[in-house]
N, C-alpha and C. Protein backbone atom coordinates (compact mmCIF):
# COMPACT_ATOMS: atom_id res chain seq x y z
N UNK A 1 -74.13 -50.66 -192.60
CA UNK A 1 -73.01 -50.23 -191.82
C UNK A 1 -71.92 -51.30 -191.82
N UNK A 2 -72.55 -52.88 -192.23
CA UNK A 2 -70.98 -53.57 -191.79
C UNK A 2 -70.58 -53.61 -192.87
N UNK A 3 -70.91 -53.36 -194.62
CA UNK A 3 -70.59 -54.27 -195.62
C UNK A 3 -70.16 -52.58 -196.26
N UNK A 4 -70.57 -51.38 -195.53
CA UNK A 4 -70.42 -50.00 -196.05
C UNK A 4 -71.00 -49.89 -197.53
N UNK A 5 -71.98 -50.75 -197.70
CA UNK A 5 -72.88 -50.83 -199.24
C UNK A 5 -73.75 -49.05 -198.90
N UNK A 6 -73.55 -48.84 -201.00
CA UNK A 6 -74.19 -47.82 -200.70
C UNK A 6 -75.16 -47.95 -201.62
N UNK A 7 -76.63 -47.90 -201.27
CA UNK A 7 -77.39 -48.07 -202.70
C UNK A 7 -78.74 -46.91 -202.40
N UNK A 8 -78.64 -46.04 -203.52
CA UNK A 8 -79.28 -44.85 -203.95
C UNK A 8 -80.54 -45.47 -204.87
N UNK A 9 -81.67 -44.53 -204.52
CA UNK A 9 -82.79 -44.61 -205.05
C UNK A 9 -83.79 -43.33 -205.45
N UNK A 10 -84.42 -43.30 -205.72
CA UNK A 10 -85.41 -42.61 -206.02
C UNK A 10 -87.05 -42.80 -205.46
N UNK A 11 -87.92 -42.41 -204.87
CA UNK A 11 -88.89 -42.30 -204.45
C UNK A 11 -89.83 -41.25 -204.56
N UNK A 12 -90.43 -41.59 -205.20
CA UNK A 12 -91.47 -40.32 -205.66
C UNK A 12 -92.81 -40.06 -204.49
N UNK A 13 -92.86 -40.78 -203.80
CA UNK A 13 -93.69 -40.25 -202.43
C UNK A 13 -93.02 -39.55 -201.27
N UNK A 14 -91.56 -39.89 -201.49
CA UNK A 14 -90.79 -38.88 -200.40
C UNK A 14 -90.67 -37.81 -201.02
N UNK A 15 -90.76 -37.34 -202.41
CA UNK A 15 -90.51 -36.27 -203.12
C UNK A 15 -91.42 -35.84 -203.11
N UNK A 16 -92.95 -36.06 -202.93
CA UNK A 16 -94.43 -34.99 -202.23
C UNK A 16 -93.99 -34.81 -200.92
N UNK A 17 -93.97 -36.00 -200.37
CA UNK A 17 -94.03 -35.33 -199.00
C UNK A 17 -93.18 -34.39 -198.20
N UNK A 18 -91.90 -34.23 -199.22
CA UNK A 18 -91.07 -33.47 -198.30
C UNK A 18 -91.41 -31.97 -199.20
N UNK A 19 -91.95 -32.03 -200.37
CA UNK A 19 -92.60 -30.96 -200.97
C UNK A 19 -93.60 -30.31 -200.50
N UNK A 20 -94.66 -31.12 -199.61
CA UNK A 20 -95.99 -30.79 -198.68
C UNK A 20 -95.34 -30.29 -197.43
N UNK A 21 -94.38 -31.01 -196.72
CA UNK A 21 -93.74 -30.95 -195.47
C UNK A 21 -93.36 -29.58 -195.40
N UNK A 22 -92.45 -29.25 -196.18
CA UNK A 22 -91.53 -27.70 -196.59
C UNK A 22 -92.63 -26.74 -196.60
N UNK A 23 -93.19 -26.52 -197.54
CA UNK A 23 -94.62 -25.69 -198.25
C UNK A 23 -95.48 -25.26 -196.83
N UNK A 24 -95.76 -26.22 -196.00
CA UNK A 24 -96.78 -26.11 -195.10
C UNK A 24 -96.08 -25.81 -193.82
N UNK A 25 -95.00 -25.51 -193.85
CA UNK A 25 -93.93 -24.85 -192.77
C UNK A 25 -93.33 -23.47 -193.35
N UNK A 26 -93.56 -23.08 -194.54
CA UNK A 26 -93.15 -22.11 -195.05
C UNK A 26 -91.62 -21.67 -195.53
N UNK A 27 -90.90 -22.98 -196.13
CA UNK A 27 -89.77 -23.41 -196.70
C UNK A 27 -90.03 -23.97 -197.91
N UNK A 28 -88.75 -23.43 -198.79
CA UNK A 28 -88.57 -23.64 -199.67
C UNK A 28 -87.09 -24.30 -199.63
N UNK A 29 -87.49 -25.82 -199.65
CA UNK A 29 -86.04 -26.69 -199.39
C UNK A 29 -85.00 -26.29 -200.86
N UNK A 30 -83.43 -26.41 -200.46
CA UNK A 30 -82.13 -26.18 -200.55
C UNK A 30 -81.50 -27.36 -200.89
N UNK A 31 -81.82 -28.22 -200.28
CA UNK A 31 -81.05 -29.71 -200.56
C UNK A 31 -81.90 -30.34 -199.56
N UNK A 32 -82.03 -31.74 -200.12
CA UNK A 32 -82.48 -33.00 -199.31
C UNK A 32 -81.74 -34.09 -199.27
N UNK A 33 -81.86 -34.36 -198.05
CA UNK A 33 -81.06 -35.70 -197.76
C UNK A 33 -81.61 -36.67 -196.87
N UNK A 34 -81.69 -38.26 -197.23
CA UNK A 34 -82.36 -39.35 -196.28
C UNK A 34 -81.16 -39.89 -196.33
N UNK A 35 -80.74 -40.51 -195.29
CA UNK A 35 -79.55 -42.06 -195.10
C UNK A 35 -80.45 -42.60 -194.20
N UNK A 36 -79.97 -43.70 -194.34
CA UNK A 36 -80.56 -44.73 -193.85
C UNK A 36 -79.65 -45.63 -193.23
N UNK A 37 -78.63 -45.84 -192.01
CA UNK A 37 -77.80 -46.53 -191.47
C UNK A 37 -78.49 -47.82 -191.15
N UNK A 38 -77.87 -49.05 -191.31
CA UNK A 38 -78.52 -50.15 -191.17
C UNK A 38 -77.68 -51.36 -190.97
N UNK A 39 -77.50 -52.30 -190.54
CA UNK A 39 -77.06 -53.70 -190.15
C UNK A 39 -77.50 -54.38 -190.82
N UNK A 40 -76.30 -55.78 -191.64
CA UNK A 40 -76.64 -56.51 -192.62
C UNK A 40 -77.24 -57.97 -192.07
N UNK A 41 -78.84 -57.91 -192.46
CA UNK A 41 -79.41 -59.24 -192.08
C UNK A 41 -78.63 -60.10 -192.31
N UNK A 42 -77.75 -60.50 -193.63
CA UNK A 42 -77.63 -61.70 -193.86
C UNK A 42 -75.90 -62.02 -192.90
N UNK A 43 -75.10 -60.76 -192.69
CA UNK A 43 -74.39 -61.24 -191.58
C UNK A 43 -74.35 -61.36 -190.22
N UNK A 44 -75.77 -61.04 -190.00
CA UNK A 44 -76.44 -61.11 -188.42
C UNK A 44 -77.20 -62.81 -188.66
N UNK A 45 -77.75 -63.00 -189.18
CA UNK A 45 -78.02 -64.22 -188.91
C UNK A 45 -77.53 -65.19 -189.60
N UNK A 46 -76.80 -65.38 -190.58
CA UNK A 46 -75.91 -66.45 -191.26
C UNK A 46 -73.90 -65.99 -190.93
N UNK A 47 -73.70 -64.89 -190.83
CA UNK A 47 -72.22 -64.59 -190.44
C UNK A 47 -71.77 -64.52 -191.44
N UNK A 48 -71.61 -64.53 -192.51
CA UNK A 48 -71.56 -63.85 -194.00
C UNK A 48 -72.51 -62.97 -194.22
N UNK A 49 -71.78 -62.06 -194.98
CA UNK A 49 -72.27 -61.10 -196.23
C UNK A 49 -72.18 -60.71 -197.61
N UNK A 50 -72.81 -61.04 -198.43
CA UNK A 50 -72.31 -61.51 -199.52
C UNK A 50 -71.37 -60.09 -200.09
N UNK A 51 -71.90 -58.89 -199.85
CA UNK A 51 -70.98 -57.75 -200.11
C UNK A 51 -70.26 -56.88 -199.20
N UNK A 52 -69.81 -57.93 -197.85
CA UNK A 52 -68.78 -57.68 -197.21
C UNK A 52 -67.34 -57.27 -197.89
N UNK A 53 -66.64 -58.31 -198.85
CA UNK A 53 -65.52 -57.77 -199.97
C UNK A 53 -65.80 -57.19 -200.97
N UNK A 54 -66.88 -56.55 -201.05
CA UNK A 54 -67.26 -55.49 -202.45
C UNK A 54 -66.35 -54.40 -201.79
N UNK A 55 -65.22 -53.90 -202.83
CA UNK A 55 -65.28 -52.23 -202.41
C UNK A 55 -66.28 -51.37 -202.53
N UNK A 56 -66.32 -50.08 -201.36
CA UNK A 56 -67.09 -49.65 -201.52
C UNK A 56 -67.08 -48.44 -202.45
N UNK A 57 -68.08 -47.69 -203.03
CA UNK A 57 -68.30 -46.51 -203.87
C UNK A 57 -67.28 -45.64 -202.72
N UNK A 58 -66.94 -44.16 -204.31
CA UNK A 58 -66.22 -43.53 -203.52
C UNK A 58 -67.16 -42.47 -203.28
């Protein structure tokens, strides 16, 4: 949230489980989405961030 970094991944155990999750509720998911809002350790405890002046993705 302070440095507005955006970094995308892939996880292949969230991709069963939200496949088991759906299935066993009787859905057939449409789109998935995780965010993850978060505070930058390194400008909480040092006061820099090293990708505070990165622009961010559009």
């Amino acid at each position: 949230m302070d440095c507005r970094k955006v970094i995308e991944f892939h996880d292949h155990c969230l991709d069963v489980r939200e496949s088991i999750v759906t299935k066993d509720h009787g859905f057939t998911p449409q789109r998935v989405s995780l965010q993850i809002e978060a505070s930058c350790d390194s400008l909480r405890e040092k006061g820099t961030c090293p990708h505070r002046n990165t622009p961010s993705p559009s």
